[in-house]
N, C-alpha and C. Protein backbone atom coordinates (compact mmCIF):
# COMPACT_ATOMS: atom_id res chain seq x y z
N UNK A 1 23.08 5.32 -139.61
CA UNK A 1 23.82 4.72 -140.72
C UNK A 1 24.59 3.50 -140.24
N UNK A 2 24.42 2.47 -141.37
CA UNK A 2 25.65 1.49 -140.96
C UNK A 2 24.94 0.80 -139.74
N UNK A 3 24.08 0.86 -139.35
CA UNK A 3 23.01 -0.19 -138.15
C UNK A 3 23.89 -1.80 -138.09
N UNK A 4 23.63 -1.81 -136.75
CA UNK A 4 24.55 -3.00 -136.77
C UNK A 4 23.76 -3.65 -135.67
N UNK A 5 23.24 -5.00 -135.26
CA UNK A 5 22.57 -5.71 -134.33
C UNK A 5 23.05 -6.80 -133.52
N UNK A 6 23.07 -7.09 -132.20
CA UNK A 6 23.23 -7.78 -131.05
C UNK A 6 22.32 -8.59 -130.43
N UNK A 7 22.56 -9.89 -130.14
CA UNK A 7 21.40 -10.46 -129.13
C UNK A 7 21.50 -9.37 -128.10
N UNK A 8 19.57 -9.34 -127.53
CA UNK A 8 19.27 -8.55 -126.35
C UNK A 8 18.94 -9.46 -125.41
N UNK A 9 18.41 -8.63 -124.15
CA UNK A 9 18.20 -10.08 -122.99
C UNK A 9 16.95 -10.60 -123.39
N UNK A 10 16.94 -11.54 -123.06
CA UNK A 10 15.70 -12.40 -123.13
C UNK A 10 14.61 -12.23 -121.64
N UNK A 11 14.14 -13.01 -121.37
CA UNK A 11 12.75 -12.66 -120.33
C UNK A 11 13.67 -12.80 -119.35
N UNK A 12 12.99 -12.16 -118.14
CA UNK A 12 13.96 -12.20 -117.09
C UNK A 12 14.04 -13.40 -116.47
N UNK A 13 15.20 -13.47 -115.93
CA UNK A 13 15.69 -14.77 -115.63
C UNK A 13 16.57 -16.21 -116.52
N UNK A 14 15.99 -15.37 -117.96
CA UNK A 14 16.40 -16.21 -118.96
C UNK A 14 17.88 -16.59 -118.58
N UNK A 15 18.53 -17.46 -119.68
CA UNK A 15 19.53 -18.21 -119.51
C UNK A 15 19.81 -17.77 -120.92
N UNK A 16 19.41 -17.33 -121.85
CA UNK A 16 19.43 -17.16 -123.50
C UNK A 16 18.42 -15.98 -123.76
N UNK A 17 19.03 -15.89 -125.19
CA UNK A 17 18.19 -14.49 -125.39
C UNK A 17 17.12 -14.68 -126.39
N UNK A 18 16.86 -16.22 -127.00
CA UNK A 18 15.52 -16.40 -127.64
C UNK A 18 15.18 -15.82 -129.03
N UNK A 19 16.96 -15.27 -128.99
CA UNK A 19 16.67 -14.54 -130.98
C UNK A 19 16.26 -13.24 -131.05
N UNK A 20 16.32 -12.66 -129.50
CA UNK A 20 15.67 -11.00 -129.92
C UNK A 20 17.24 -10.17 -129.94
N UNK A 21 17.11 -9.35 -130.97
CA UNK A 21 17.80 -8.74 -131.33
C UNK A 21 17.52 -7.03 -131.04
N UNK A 22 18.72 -6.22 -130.56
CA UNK A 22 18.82 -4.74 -130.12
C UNK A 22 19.49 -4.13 -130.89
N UNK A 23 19.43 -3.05 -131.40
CA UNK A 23 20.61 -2.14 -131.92
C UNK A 23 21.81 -1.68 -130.95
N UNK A 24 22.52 -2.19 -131.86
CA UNK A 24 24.23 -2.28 -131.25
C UNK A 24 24.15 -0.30 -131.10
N UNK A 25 24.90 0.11 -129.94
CA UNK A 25 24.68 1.66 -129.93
C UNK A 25 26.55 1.95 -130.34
N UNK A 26 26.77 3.01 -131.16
CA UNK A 26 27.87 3.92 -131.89
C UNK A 26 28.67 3.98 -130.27
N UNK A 27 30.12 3.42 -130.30
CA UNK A 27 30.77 3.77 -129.07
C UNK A 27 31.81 4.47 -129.59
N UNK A 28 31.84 4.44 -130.33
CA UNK A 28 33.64 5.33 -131.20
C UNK A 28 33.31 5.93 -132.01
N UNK A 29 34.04 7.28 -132.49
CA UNK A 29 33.61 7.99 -133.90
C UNK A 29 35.90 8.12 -134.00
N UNK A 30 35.96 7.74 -135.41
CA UNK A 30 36.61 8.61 -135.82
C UNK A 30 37.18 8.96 -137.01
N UNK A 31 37.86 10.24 -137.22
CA UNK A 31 37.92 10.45 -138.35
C UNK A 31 39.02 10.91 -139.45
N UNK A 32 39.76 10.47 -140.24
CA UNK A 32 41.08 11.17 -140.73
C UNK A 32 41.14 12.49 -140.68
N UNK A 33 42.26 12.80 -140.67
CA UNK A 33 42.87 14.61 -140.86
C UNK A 33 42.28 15.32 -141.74
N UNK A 34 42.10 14.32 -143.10
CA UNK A 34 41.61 15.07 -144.17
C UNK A 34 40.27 15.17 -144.18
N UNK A 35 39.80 14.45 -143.51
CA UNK A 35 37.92 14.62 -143.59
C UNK A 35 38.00 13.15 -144.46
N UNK A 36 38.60 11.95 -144.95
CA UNK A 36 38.32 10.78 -146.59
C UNK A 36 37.85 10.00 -145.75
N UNK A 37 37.66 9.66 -144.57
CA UNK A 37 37.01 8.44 -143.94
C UNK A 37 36.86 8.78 -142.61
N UNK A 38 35.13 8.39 -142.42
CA UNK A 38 34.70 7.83 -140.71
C UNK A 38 34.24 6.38 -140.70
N UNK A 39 34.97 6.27 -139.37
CA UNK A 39 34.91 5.06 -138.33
C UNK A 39 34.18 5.34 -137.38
N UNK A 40 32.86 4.13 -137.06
CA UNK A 40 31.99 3.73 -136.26
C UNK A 40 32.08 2.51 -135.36
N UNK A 41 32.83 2.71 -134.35
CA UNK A 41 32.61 1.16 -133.46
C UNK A 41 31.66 1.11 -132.75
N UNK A 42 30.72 -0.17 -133.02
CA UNK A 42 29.69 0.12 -132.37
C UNK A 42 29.76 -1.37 -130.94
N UNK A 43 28.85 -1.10 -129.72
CA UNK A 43 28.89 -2.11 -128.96
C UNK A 43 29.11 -3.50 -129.21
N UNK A 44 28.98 -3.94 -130.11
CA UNK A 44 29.02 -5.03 -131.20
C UNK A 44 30.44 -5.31 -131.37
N UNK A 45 31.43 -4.48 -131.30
CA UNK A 45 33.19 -4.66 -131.32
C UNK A 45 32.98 -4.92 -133.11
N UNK A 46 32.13 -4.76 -134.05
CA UNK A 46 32.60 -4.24 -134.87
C UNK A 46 32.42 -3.00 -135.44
N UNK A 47 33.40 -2.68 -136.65
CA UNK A 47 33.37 -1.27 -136.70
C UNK A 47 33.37 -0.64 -138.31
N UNK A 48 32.02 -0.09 -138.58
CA UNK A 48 32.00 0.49 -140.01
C UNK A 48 32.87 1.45 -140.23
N UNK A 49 33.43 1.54 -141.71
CA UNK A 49 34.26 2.44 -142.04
C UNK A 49 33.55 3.25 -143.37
N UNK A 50 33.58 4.48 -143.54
CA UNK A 50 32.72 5.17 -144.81
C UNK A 50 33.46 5.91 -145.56
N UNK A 51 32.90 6.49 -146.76
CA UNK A 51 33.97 7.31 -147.64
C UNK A 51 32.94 8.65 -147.34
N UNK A 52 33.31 9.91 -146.16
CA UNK A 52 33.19 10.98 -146.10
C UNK A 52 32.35 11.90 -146.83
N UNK A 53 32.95 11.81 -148.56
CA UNK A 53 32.57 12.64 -149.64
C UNK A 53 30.91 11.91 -150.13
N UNK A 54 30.95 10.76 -149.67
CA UNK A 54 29.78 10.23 -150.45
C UNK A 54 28.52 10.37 -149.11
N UNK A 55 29.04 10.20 -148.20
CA UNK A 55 27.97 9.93 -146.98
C UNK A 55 27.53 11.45 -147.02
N UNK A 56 28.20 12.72 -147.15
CA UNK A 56 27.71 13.95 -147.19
C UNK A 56 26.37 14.04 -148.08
N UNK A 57 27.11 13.17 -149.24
CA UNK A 57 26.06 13.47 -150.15
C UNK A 57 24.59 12.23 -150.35
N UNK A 58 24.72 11.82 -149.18
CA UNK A 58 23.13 10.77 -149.04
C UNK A 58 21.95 11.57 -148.52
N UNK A 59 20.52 10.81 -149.31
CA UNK A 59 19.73 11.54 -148.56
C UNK A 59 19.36 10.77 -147.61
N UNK A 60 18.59 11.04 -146.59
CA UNK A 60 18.18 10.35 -145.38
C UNK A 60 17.41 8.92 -145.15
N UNK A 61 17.04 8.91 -146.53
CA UNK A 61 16.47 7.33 -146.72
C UNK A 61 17.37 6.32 -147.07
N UNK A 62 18.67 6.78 -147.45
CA UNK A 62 19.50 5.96 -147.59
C UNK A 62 19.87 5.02 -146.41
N UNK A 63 19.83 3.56 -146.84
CA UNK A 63 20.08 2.81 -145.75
C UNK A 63 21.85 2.06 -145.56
N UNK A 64 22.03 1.22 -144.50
CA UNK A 64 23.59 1.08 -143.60
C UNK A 64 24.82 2.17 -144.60
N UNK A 65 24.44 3.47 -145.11
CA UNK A 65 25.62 3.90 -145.17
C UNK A 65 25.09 4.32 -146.63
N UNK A 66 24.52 3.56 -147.93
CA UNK A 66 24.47 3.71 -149.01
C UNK A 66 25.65 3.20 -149.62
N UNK A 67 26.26 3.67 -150.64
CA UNK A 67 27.56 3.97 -151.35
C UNK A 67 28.24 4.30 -150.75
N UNK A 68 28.40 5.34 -149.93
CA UNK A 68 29.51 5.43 -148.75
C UNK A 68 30.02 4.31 -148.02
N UNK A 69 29.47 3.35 -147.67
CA UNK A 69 29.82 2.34 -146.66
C UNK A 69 30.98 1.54 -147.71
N UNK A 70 32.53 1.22 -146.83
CA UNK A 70 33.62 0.81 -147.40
C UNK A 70 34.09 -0.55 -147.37
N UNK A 71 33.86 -0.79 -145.71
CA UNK A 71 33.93 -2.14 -145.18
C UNK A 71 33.85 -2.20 -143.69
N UNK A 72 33.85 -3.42 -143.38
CA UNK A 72 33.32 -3.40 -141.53
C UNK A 72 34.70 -4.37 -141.06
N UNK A 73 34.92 -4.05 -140.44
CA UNK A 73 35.73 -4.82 -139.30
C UNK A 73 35.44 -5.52 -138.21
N UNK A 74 35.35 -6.90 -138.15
CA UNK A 74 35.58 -7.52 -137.13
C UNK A 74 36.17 -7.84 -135.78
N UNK A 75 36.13 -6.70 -134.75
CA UNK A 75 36.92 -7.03 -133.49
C UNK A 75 36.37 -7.79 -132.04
N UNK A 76 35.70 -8.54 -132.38
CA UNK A 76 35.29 -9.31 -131.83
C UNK A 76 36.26 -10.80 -131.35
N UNK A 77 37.40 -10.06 -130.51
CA UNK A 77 38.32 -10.48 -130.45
C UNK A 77 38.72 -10.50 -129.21
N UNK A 78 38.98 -11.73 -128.26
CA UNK A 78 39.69 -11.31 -126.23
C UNK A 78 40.22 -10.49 -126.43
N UNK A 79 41.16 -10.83 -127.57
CA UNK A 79 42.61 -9.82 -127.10
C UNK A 79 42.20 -8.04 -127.54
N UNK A 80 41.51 -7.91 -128.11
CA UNK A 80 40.78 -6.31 -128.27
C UNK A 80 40.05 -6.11 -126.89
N UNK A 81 39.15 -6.67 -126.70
CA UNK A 81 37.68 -6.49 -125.87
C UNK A 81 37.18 -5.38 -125.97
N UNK A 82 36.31 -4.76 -125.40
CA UNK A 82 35.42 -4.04 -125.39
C UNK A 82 35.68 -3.04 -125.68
N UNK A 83 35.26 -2.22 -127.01
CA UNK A 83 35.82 -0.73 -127.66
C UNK A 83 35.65 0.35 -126.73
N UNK A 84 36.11 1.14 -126.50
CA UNK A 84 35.98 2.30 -125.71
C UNK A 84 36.12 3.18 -127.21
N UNK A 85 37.17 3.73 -127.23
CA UNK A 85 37.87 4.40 -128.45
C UNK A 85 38.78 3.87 -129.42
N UNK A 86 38.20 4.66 -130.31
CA UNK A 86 39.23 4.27 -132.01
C UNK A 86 39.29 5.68 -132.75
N UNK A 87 40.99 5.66 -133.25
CA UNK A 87 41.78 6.65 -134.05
C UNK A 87 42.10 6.16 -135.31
N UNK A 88 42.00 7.05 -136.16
CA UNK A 88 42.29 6.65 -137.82
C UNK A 88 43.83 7.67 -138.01
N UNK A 89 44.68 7.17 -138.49
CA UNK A 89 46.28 7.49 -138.68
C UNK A 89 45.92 8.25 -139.81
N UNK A 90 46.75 9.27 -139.97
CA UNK A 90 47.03 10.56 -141.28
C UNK A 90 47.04 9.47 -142.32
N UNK A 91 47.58 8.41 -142.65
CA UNK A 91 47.74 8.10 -144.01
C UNK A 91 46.30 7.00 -144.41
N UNK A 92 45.24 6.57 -143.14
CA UNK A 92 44.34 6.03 -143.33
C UNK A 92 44.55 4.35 -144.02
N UNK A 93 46.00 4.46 -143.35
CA UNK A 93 46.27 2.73 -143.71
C UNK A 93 46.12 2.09 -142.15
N UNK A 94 46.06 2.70 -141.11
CA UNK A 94 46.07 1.80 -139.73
C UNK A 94 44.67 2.33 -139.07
N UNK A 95 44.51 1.82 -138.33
CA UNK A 95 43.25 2.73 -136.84
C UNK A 95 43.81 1.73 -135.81
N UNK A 96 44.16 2.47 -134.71
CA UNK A 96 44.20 1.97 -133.26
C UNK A 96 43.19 2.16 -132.58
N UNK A 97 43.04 1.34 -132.12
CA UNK A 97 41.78 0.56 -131.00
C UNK A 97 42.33 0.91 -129.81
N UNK A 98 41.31 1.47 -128.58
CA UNK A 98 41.48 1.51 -127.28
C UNK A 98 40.04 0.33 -126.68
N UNK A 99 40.68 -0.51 -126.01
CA UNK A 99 40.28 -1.66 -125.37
C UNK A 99 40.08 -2.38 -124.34
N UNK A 100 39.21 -3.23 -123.34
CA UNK A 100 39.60 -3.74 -122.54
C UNK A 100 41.03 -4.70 -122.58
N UNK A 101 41.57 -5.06 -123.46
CA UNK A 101 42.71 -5.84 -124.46
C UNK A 101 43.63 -4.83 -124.05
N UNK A 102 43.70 -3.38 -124.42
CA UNK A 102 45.17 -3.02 -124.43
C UNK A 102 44.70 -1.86 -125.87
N UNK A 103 45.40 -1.44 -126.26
CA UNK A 103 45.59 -0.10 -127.53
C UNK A 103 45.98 -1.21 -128.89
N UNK A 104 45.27 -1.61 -129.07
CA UNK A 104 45.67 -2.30 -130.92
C UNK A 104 45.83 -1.61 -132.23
N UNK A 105 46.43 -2.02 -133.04
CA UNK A 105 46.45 -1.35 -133.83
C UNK A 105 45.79 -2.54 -135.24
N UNK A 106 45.29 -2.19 -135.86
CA UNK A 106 44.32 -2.72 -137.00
C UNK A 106 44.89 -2.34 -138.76
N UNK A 107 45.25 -3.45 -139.14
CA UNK A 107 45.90 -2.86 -140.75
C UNK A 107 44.88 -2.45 -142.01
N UNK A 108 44.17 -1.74 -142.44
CA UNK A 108 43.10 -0.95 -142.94
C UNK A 108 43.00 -2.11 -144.02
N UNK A 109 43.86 -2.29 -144.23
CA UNK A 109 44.51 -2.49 -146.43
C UNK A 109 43.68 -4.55 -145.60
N UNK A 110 44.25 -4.99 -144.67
CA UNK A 110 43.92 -6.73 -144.60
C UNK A 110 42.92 -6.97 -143.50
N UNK A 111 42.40 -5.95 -142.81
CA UNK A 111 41.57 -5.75 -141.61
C UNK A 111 42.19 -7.13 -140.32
N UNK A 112 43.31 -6.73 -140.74
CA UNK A 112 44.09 -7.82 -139.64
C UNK A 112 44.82 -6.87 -138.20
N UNK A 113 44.57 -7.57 -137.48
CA UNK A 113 45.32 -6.63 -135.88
C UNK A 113 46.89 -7.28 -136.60
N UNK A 114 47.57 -5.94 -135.91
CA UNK A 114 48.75 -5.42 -136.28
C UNK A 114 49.67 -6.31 -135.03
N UNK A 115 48.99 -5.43 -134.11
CA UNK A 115 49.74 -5.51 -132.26
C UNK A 115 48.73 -5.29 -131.48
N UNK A 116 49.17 -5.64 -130.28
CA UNK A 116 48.45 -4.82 -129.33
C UNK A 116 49.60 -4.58 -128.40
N UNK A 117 49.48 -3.68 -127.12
CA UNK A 117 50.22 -2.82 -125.91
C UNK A 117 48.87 -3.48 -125.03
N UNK A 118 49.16 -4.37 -124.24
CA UNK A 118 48.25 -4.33 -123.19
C UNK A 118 48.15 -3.39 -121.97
N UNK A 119 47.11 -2.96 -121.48
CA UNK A 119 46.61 -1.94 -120.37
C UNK A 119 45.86 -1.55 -120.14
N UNK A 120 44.25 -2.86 -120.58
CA UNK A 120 43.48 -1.98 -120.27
C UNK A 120 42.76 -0.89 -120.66
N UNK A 121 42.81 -0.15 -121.34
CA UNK A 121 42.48 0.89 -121.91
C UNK A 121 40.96 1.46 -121.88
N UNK A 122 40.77 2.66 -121.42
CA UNK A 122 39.81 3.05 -121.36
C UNK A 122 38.95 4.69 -122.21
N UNK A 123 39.73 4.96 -122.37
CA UNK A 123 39.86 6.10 -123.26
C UNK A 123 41.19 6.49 -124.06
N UNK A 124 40.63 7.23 -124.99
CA UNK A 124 42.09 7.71 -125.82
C UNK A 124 42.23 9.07 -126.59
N UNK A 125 43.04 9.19 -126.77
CA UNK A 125 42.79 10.74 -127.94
C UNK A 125 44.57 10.30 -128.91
N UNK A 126 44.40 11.12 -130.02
CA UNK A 126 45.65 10.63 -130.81
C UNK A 126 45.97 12.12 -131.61
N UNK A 127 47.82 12.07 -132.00
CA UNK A 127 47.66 13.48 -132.34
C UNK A 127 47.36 13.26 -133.71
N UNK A 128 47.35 14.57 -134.37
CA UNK A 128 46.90 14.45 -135.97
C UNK A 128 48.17 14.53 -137.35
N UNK A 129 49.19 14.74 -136.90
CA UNK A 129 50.61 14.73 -137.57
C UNK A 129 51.42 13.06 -137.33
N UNK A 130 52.86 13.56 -138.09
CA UNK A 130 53.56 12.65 -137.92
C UNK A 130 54.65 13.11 -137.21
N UNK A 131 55.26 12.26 -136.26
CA UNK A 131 54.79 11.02 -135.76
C UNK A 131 53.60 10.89 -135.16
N UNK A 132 53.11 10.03 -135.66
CA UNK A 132 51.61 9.87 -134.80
C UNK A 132 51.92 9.00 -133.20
N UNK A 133 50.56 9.97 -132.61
CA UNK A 133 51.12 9.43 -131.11
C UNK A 133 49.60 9.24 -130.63
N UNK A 134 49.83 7.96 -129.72
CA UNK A 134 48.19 7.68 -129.00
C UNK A 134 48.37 7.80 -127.40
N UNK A 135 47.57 8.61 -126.91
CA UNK A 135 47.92 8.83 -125.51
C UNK A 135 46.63 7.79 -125.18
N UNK A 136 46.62 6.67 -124.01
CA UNK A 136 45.60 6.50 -123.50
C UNK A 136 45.58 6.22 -121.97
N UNK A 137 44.40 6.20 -121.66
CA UNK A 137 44.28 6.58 -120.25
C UNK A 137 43.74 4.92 -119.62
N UNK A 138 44.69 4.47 -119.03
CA UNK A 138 44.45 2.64 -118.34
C UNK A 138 43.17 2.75 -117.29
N UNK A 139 42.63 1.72 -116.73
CA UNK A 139 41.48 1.07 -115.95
C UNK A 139 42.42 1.64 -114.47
N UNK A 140 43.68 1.84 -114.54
CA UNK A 140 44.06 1.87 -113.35
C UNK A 140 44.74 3.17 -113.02
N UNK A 141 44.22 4.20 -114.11
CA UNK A 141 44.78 5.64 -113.26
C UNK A 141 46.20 5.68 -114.42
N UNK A 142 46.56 4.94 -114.91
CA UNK A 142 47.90 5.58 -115.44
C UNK A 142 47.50 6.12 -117.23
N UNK A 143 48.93 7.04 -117.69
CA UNK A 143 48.80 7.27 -118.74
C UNK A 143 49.76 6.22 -119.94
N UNK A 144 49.34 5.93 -120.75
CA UNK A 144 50.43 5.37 -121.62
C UNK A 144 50.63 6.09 -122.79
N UNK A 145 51.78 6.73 -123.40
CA UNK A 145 51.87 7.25 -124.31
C UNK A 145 52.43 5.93 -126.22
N UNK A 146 51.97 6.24 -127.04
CA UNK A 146 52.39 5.11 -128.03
C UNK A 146 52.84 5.54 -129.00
N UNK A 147 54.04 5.51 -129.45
CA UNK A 147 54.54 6.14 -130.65
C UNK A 147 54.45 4.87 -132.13
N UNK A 148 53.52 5.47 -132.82
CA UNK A 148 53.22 4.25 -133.44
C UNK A 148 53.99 4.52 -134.92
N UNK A 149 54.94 5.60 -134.86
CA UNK A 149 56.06 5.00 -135.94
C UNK A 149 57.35 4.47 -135.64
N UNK A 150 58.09 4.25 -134.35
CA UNK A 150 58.74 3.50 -133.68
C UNK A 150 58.51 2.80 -132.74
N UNK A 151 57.10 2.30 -132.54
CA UNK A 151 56.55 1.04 -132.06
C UNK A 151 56.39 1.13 -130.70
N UNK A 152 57.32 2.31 -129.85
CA UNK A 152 57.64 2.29 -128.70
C UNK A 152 56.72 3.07 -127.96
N UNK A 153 56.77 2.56 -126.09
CA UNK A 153 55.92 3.19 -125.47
C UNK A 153 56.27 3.87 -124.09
N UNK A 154 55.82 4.71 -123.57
CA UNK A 154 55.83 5.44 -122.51
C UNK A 154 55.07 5.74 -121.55
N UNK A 155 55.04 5.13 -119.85
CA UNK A 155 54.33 5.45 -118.96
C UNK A 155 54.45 6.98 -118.81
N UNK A 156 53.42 7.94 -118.63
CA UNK A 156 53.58 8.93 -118.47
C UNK A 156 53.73 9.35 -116.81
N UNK A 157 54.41 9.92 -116.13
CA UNK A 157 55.16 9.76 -114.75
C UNK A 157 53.82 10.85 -114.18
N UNK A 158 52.49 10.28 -114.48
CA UNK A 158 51.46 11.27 -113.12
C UNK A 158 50.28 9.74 -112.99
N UNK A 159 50.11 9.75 -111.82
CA UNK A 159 49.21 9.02 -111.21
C UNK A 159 47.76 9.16 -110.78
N UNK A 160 47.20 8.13 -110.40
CA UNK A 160 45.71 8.52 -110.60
C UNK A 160 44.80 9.67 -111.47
N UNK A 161 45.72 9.39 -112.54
CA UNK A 161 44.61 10.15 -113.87
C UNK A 161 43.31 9.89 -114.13
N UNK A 162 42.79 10.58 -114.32
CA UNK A 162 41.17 10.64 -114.96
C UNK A 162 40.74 11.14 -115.89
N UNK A 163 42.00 12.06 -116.61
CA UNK A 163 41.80 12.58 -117.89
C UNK A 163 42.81 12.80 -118.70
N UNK A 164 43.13 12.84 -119.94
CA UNK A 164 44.56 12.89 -120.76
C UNK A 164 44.23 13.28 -122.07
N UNK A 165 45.04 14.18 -122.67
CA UNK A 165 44.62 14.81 -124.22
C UNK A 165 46.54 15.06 -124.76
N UNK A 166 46.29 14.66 -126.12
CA UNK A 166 47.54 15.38 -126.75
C UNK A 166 47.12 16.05 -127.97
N UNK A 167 48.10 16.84 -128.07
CA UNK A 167 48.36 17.86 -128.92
C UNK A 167 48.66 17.54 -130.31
N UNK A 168 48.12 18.13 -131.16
CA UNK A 168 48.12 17.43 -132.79
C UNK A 168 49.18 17.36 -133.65
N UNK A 169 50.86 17.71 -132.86
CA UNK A 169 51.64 17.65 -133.22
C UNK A 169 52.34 16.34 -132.21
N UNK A 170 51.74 15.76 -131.48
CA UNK A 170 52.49 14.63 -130.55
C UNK A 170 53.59 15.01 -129.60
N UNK A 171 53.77 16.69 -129.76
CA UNK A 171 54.77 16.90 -128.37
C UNK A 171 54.19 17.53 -126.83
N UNK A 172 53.26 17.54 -127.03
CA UNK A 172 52.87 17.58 -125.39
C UNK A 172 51.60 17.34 -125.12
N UNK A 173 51.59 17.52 -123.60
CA UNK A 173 50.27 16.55 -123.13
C UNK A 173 49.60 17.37 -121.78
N UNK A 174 48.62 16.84 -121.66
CA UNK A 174 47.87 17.46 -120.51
C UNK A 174 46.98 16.70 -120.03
N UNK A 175 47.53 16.22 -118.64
CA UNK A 175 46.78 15.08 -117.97
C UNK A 175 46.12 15.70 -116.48
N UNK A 176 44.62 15.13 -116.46
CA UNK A 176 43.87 15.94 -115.19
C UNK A 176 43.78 14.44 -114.11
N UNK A 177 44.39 14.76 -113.20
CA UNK A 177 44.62 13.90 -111.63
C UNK A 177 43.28 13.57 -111.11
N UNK A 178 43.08 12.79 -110.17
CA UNK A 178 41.88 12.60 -109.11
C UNK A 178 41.98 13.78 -108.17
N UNK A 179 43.34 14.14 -107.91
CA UNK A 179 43.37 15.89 -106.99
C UNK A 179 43.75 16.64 -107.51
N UNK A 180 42.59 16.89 -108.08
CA UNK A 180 41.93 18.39 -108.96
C UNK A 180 43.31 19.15 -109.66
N UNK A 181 44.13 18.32 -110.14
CA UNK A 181 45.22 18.74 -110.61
C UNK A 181 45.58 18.53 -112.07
N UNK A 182 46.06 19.45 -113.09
CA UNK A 182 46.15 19.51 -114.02
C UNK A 182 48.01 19.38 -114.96
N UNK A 183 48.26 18.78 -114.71
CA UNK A 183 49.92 18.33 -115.32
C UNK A 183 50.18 18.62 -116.89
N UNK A 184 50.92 19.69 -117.18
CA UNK A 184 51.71 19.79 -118.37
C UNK A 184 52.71 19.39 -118.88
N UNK A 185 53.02 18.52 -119.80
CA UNK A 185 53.94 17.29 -120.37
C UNK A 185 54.60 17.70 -121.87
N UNK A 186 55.88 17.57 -121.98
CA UNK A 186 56.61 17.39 -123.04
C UNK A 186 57.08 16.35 -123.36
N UNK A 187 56.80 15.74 -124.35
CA UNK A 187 57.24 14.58 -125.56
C UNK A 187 58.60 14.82 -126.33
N UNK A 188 59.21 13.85 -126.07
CA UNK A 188 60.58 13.63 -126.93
C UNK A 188 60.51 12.36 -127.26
N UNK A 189 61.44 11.82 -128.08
CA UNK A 189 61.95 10.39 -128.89
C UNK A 189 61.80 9.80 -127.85
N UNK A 190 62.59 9.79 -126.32
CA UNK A 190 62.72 8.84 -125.84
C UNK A 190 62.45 8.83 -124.12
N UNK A 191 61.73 10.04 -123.86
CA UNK A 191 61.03 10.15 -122.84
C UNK A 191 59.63 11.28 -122.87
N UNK A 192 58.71 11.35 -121.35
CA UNK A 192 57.92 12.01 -120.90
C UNK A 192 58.44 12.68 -119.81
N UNK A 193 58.38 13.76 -120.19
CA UNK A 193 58.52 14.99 -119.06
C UNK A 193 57.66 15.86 -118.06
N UNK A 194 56.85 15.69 -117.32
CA UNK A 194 55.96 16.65 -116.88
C UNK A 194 56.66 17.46 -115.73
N UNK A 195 56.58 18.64 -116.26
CA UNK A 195 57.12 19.85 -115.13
C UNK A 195 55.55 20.59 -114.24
N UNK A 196 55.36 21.23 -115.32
CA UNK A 196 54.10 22.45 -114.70
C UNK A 196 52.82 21.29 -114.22
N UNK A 197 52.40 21.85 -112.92
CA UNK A 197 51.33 21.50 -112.57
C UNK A 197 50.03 22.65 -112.22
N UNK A 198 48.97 22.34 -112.72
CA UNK A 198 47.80 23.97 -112.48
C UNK A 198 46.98 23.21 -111.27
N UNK A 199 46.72 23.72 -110.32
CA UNK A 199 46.14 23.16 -109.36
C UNK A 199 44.48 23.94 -109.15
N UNK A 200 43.52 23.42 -109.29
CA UNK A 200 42.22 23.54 -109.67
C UNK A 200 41.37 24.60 -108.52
């Protein structure tokens, strides 16, 4: 659904790609709380958005989406770069972008970038309540936590991470180390706490 296309390489050695075109491949899925909308970023840095209730109900010949399909977004942008992950907010007026750029945030209603937090970004997960919170995991081992109803942000105090998840209420976290170590984290207004560590 929602097919989206890219110049491919051209003959080897080329310098240009001669007009051949590849299918852009799905790098992001995501989806509101309620089930009313999925988001598709595809290699392409842009990203289809659908109405849920209608895409259920397509049959398979239906083509980019049918009636479901809402609108596409353009992030084909430095300051985004390259999608890794994207989160859709409980009220389905924002989606934050995880990026070579940094964690952006995208205004649904003008398909205009909001902000960005530069860092890199390489993965993400977000909780499903309010306050909504985006944990993501940087190019360089760290965690950043984003509270995206007071704008504010938080290095999370464990190093050389390789993995990070929060909890669907935004108060705690669980980040997995390069030594086989597993860190348990509490969220407040105005800090990160990690006490417990599970060692693998």
């Amino acid at each position: 659904i929602g097919d989206d296309w890219i110049p491919g390489p051209g003959p080897a050695g080329a310098w240009f790609t001669a007009g051949l075109l590849v299918r852009a491949e799905p790098h992001a899925l995501a989806c509101t709380q309620a089930g009313k909308l999925l988001a598709i970023g595809y290699s392409s840095n842009l990203v289809n958005v659908f109405d849920v209730t209608k895409l259920l109900a397509l049959n398979s010949k239906a083509k980019f989406g049918g009636e479901a399909f809402q609108f596409q977004i353009d992030l084909r942008n430095p300051q985004v770069g390259r999608i890794f992950g994207i989160a859709l907010d409980e009220s389905a007026k924002s989606m934050i972008v995880c990026g070579w750029g940094g964690i952006t945030t995208v205004d649904l209603q003008t398909r205009a970038i909001v902000s960005t937090l530069p860092g890199l970004c390489r993965s993400m997960t977000a909780s499903g309540e309010t306050p909504a919170r985006v944990c993501a995991l940087t190019a360089n081992g760290r965690v950043l936590l984003w509270d995206l109803t007071t704008r504010t942000s938080f290095t999370v105090p464990v190093t050389r991470a390789i993995a990070a998840s929060i909890s669907r209420d935004g108060k705690r976290l669980a980040v997995g180390d390069a030594e086989d170590s597993v860190h348990f984290c509490r969220v407040d207004s105005s800090n990160v706490t990690c006490s417990s560590v599970w060692k693998m």
